[in-house]
N, C-alpha and C. Protein backbone atom coordinates (compact mmCIF):
# COMPACT_ATOMS: atom_id res chain seq x y z
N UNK A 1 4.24 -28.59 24.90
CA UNK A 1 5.10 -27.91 25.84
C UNK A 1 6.30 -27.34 25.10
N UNK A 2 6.91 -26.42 25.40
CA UNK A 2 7.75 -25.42 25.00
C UNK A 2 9.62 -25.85 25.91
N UNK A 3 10.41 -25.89 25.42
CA UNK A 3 11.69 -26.38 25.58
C UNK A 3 12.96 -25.40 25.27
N UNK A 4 13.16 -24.78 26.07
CA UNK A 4 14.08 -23.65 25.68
C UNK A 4 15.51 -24.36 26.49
N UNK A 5 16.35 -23.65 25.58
CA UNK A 5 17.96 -23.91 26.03
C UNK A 5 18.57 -22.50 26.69
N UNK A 6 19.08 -22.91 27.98
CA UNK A 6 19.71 -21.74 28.36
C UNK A 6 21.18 -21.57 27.78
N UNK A 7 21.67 -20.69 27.18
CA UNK A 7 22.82 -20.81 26.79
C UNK A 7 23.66 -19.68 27.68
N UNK A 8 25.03 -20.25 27.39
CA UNK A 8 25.91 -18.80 28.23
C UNK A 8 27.19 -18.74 27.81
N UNK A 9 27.75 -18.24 27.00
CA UNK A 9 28.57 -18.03 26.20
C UNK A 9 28.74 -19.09 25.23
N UNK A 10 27.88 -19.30 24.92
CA UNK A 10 27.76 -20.02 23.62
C UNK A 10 27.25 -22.16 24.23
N UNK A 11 27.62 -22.41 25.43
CA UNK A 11 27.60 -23.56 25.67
C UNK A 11 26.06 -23.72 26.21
N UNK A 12 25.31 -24.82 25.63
CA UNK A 12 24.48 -25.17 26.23
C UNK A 12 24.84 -26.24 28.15
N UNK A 13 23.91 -25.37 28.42
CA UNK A 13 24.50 -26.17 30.12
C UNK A 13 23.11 -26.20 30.44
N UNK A 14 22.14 -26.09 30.23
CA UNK A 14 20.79 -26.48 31.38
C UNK A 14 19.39 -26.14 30.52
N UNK A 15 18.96 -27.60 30.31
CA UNK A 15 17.77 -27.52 29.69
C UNK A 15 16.33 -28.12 30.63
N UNK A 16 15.60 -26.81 30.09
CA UNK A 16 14.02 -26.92 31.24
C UNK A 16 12.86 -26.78 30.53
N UNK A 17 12.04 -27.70 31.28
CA UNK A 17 10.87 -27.16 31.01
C UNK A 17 10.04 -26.12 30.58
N UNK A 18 9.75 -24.85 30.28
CA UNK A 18 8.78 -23.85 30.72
C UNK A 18 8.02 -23.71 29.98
N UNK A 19 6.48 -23.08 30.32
CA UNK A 19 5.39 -22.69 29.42
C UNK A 19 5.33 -21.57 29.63
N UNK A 20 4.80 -20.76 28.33
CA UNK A 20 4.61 -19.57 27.74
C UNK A 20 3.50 -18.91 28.35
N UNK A 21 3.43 -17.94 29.26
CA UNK A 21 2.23 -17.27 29.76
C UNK A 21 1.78 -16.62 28.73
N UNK A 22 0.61 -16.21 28.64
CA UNK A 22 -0.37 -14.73 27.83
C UNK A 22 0.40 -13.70 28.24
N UNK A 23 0.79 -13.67 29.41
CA UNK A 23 1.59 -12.16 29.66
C UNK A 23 3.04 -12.23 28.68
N UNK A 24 3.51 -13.24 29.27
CA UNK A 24 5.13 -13.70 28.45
C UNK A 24 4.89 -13.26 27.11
N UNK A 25 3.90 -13.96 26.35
CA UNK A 25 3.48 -13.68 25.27
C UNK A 25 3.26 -12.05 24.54
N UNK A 26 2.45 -11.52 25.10
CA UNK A 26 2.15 -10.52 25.03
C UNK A 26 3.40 -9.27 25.06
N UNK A 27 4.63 -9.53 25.78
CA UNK A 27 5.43 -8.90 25.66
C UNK A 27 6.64 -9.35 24.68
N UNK A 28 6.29 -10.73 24.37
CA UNK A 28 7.36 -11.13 23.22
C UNK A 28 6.38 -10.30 21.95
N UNK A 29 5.10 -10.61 21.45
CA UNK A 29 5.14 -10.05 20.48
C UNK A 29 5.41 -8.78 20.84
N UNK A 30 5.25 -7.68 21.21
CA UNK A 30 5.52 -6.20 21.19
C UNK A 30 7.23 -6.18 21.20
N UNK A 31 7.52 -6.74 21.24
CA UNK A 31 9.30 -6.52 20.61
C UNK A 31 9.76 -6.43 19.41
N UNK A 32 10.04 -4.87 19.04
CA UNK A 32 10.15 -3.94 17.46
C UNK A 32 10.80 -5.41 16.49
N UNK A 33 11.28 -5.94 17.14
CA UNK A 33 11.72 -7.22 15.73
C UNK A 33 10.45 -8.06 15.76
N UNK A 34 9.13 -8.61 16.55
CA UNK A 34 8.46 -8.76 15.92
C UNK A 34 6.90 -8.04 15.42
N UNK A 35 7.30 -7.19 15.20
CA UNK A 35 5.65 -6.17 14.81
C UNK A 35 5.50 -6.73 13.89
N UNK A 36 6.22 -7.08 12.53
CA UNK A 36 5.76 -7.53 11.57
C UNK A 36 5.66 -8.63 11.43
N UNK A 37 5.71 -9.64 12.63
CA UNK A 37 5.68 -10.96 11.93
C UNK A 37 4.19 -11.51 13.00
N UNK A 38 3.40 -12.67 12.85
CA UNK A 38 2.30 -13.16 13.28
C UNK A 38 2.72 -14.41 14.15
N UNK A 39 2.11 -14.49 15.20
CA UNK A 39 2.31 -15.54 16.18
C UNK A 39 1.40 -16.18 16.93
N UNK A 40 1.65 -17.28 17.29
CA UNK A 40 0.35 -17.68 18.20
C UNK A 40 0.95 -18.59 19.13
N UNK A 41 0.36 -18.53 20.40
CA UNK A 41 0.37 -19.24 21.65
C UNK A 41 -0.34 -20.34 21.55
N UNK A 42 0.22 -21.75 21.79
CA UNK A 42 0.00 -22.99 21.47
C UNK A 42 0.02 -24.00 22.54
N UNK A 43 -0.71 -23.83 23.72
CA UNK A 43 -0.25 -25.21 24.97
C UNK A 43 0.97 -24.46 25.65
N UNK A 44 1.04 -23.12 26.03
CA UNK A 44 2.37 -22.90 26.10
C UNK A 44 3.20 -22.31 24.84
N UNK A 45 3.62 -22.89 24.10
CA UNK A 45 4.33 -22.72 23.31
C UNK A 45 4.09 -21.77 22.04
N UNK A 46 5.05 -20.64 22.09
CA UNK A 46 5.09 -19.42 20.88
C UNK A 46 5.21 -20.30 19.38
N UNK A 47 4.24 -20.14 18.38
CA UNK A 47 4.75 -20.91 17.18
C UNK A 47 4.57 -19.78 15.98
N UNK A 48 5.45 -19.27 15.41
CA UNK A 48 5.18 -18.31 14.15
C UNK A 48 3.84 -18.87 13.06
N UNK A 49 3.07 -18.42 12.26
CA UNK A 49 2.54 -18.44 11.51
C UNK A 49 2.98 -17.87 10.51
N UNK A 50 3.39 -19.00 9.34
CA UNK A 50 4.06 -18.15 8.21
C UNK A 50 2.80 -19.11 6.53
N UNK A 51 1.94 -18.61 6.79
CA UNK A 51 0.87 -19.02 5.20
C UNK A 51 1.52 -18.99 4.22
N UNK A 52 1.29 -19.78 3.29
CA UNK A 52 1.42 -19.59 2.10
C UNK A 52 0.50 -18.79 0.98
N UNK A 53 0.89 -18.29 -0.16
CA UNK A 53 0.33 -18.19 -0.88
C UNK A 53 -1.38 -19.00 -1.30
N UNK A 54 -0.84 -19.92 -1.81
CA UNK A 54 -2.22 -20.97 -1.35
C UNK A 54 -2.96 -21.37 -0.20
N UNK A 55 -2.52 -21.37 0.90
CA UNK A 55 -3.29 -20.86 2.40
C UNK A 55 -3.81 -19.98 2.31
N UNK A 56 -3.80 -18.73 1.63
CA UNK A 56 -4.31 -17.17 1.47
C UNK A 56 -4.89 -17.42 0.49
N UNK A 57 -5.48 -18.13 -0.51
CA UNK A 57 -6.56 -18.28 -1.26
C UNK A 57 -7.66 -18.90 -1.08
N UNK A 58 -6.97 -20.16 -0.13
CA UNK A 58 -8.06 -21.37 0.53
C UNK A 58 -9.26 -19.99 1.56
N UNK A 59 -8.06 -19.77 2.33
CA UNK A 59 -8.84 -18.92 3.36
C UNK A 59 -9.58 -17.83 2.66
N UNK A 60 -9.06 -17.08 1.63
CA UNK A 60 -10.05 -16.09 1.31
C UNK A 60 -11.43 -16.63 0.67
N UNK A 61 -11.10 -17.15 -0.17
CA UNK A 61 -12.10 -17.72 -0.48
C UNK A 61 -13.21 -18.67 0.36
N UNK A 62 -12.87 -18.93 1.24
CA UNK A 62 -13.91 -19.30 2.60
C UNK A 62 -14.37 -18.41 3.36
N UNK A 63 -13.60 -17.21 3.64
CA UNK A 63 -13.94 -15.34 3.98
C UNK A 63 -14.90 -15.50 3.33
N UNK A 64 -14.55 -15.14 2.17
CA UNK A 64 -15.70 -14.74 0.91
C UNK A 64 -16.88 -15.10 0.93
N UNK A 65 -17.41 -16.25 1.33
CA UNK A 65 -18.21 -17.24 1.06
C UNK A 65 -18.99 -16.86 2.60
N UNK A 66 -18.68 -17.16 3.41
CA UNK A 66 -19.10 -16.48 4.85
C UNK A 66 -19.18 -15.02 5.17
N UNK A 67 -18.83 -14.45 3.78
CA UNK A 67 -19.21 -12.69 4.33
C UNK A 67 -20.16 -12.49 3.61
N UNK A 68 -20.21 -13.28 2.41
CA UNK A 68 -21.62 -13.16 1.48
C UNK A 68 -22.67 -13.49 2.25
N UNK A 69 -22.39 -14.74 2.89
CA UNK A 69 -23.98 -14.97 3.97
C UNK A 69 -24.03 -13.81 4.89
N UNK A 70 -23.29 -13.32 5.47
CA UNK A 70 -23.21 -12.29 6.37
C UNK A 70 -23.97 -11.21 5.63
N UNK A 71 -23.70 -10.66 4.23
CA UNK A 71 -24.10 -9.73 3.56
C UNK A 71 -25.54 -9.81 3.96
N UNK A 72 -25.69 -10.95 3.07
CA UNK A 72 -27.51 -11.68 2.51
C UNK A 72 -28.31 -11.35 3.79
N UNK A 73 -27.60 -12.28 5.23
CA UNK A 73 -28.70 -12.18 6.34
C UNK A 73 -28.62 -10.98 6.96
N UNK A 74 -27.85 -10.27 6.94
CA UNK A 74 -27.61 -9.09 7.76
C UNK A 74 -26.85 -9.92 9.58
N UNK A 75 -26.57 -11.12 9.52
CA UNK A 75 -26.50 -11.07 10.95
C UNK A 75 -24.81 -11.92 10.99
N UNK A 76 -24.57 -11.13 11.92
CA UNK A 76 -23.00 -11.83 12.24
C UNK A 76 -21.90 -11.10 12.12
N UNK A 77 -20.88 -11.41 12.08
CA UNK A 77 -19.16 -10.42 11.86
C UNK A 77 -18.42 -11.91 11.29
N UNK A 78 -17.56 -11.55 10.18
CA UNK A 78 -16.53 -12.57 9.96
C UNK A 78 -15.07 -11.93 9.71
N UNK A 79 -14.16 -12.39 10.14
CA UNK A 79 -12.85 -11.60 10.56
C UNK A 79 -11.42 -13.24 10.03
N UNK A 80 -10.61 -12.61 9.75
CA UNK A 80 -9.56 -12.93 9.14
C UNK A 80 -8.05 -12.66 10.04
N UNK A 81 -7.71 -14.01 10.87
CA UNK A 81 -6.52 -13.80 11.19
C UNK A 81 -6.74 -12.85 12.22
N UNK A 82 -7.45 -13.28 13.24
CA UNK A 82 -7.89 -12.19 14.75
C UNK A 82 -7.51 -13.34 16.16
N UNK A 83 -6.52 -12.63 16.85
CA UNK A 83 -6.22 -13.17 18.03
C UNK A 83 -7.17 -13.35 19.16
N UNK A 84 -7.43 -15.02 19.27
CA UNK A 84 -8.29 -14.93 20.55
C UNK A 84 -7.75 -15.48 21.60
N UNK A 85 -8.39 -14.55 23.06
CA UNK A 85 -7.97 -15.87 24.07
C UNK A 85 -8.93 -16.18 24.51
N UNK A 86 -8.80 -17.60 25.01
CA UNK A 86 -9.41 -18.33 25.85
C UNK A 86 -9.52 -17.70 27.13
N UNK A 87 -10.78 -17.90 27.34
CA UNK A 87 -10.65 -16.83 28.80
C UNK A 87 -10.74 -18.09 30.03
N UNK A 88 -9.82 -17.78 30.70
CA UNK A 88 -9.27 -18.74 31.89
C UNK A 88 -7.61 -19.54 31.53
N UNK A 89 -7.58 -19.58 30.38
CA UNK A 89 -6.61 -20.27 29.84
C UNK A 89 -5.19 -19.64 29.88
N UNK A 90 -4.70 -19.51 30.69
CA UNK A 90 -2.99 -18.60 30.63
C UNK A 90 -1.93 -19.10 29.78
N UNK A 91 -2.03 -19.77 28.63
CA UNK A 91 -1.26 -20.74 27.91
C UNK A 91 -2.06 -20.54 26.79
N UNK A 92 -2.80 -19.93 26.35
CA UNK A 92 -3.29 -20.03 24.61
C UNK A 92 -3.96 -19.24 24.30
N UNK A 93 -3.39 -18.29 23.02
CA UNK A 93 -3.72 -16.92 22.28
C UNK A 93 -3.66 -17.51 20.93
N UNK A 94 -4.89 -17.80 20.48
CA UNK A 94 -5.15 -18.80 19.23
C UNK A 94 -5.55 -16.97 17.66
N UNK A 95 -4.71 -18.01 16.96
CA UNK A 95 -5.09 -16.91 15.83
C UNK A 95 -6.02 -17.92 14.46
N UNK A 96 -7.26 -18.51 14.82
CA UNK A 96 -7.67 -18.85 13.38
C UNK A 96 -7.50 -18.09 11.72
N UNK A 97 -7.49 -18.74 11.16
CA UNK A 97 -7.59 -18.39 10.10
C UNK A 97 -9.19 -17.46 9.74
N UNK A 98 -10.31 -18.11 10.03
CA UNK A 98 -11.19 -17.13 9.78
C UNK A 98 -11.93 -17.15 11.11
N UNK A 99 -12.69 -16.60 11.42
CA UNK A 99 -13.75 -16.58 12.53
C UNK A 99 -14.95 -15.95 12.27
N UNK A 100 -16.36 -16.86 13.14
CA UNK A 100 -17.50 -16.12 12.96
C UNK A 100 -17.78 -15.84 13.96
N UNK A 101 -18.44 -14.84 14.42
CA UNK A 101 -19.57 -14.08 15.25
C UNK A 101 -20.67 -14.01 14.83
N UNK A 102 -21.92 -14.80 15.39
CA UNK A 102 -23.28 -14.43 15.58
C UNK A 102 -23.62 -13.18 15.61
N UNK A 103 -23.30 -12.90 16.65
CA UNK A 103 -23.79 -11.63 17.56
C UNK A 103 -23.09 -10.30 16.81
N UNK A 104 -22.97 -9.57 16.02
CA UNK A 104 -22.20 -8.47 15.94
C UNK A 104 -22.40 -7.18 16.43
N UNK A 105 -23.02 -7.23 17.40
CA UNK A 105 -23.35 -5.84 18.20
C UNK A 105 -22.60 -5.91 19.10
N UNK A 106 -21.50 -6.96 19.45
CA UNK A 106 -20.46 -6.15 20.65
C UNK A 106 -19.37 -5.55 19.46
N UNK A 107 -18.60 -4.21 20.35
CA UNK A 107 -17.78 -3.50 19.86
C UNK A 107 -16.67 -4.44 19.45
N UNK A 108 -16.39 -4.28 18.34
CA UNK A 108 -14.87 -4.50 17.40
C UNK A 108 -13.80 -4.28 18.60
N UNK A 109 -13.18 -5.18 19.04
CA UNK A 109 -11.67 -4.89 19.68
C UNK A 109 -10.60 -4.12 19.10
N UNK A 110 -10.33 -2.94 19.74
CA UNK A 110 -9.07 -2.65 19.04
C UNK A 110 -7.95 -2.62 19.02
N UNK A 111 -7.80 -3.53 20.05
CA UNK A 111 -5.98 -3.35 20.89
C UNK A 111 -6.37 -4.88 21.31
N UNK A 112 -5.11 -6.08 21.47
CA UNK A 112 -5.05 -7.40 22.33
C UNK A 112 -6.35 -8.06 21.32
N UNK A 113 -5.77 -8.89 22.11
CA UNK A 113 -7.12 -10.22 21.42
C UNK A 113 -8.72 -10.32 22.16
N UNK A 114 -9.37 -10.77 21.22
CA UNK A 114 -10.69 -10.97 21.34
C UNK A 114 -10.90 -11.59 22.77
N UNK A 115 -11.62 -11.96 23.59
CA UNK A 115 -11.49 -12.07 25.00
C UNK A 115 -12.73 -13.24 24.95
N UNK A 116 -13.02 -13.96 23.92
CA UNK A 116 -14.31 -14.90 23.79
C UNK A 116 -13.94 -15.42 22.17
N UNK A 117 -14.49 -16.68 22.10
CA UNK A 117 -14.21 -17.36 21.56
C UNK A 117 -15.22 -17.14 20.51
N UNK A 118 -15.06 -17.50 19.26
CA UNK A 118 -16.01 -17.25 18.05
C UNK A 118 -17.11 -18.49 17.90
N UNK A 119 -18.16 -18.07 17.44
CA UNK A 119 -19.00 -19.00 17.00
C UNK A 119 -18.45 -20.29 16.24
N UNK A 120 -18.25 -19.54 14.96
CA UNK A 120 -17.43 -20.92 14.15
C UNK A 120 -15.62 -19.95 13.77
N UNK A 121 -15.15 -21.41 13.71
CA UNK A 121 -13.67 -21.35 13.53
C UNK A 121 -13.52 -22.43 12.41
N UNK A 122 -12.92 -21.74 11.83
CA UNK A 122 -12.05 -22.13 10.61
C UNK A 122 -10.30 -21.99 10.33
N UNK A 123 -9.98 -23.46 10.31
CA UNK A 123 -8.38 -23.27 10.82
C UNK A 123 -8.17 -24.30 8.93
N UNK A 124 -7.67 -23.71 8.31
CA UNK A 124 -6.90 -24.38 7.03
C UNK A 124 -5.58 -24.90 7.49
N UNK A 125 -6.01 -26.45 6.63
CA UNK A 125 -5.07 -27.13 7.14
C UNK A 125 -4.20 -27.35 5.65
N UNK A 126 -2.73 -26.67 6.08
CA UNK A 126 -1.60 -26.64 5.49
C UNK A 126 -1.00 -27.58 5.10
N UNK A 127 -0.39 -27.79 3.54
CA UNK A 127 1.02 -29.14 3.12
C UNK A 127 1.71 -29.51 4.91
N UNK A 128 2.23 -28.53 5.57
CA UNK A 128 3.10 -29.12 6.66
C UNK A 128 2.51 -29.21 7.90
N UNK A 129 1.33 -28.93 7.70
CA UNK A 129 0.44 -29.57 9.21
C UNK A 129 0.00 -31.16 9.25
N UNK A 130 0.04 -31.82 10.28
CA UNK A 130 0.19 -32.97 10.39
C UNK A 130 -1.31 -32.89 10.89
N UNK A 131 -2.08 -33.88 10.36
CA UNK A 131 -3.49 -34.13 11.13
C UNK A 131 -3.39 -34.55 12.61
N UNK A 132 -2.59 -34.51 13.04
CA UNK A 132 -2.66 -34.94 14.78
C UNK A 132 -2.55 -33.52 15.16
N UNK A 133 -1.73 -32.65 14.62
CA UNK A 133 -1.60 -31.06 15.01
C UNK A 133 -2.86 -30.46 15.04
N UNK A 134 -3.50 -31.07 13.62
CA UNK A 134 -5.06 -30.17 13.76
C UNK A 134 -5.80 -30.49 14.77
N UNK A 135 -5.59 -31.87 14.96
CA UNK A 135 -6.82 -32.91 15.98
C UNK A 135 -6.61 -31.77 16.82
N UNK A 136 -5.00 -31.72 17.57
CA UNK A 136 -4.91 -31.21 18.60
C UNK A 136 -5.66 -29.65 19.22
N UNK A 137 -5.58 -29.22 18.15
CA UNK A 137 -6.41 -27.77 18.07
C UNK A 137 -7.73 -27.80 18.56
N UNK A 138 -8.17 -28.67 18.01
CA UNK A 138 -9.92 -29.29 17.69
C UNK A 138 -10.37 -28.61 19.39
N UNK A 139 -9.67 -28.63 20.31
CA UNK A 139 -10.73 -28.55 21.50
C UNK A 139 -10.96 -26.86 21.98
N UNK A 140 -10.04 -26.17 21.69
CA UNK A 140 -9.79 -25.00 21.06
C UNK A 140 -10.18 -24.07 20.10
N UNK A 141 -9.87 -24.42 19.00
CA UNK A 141 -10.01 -24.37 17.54
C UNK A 141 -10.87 -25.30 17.15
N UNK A 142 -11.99 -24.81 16.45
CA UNK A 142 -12.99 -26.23 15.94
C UNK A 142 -12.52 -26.41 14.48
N UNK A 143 -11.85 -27.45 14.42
CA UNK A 143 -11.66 -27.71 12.69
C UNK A 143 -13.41 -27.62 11.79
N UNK A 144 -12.97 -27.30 10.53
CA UNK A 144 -13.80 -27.28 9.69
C UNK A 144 -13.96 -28.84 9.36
N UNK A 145 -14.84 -29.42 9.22
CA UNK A 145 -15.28 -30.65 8.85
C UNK A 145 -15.58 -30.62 7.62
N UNK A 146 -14.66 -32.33 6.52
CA UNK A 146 -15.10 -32.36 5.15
C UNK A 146 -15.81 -32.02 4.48
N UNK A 147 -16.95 -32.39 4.57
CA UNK A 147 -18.44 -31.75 3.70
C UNK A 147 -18.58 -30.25 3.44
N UNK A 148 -18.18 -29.61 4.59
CA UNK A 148 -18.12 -28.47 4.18
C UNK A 148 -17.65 -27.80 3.24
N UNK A 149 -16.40 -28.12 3.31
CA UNK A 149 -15.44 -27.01 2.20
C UNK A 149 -14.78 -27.72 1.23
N UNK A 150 -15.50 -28.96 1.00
CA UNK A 150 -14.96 -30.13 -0.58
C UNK A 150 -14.39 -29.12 -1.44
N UNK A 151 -15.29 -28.32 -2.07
CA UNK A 151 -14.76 -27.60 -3.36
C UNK A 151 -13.55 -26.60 -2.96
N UNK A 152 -13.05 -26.00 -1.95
CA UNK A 152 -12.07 -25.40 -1.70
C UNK A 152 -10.70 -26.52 -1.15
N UNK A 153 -11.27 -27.80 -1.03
CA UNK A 153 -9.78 -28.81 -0.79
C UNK A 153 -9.65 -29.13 -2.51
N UNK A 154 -10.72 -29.40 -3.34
CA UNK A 154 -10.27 -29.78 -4.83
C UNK A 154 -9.36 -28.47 -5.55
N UNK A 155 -10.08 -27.27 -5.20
CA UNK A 155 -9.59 -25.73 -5.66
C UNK A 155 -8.07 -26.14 -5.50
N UNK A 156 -7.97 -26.09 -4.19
CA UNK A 156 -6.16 -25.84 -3.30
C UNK A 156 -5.03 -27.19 -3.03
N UNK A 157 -5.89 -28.26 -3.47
CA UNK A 157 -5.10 -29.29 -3.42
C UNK A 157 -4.85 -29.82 -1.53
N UNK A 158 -5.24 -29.07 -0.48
CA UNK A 158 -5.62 -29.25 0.64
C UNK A 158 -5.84 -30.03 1.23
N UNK A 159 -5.90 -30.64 1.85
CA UNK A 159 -6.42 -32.18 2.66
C UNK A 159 -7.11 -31.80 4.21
N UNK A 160 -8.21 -31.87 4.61
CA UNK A 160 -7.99 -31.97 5.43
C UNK A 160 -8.52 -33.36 7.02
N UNK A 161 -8.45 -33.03 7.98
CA UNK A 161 -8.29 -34.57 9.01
C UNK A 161 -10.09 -34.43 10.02
């Protein structure tokens, strides 16, 4: 849940509850101070996404690896850092790190987020993410499970829950 302070001339006087709609959302990012920066809707709550250097290698290199199969079979779409929503969900505009599509014969979105959820999701888990943060994702966001991506946690020094 999301916790904002009302302020009014500088004094805090009244603190509330509120959650972050998709609409709310949707008009905070389109505000010229943030075009350039990345965000995601969380339970409610707006949280910046700021990667690191080494987050951007983990992840490419897991791109990589899932666009090559994509190449080989001919079947699927894999995409990098694409806003989805949950459809029914008025509280969460999830941005994985990578995403797959089976199916790649529906049209590429070109405006707003994906409106369906991806086959597989891949969320890299960061030095300052706490494994209860990822858990939390998990119902949402499907974490990548150990076995999978061993050689990219030894690569990046990575951990993940």
């Amino acid at each position: 849940m999301a916790y904002y302070v009302q302020v009014d001339r500088g004094l805090e006087h009244d603190v509330r509850e509120h959650l972050v709609t998709v609409d709310a959302f949707e008009g905070f990012i389109a505000r010229p101070e943030n075009r350039d920066r990345l965000f995601e809707l969380v339970n409610g709550e707006i949280i910046e996404k700021r990667p690191t250097e080494e987050h951007g290698v983990v992840t490419g290199n897991i791109y990589f690896a899932i666009r090559l199969s994509v190449e080989v079979t001919g079947v699927g779409r894999v995409v990098v850092e694409v806003c989805h929503r949950v459809p029914g969900d008025p509280h969460n505009d999830r941005v994985p790190d990578v995403a797959y599509y089976a199916d790649a014969s529906r049209p590429v979105v070109k405006q707003g987020p994906v409106l369906q959820m991806p086959d597989l999701v891949v969320e890299v888990k960061s030095p300052r993410d706490t494994c209860k943060a990822m858990r939390d994702k998990a119902p949402i966001i499907w974490r990548m499970e150990r076995g999978w991506c061993g050689r990219y946690t030894r690569i990046s020094g990575l951990s993940l829950c």
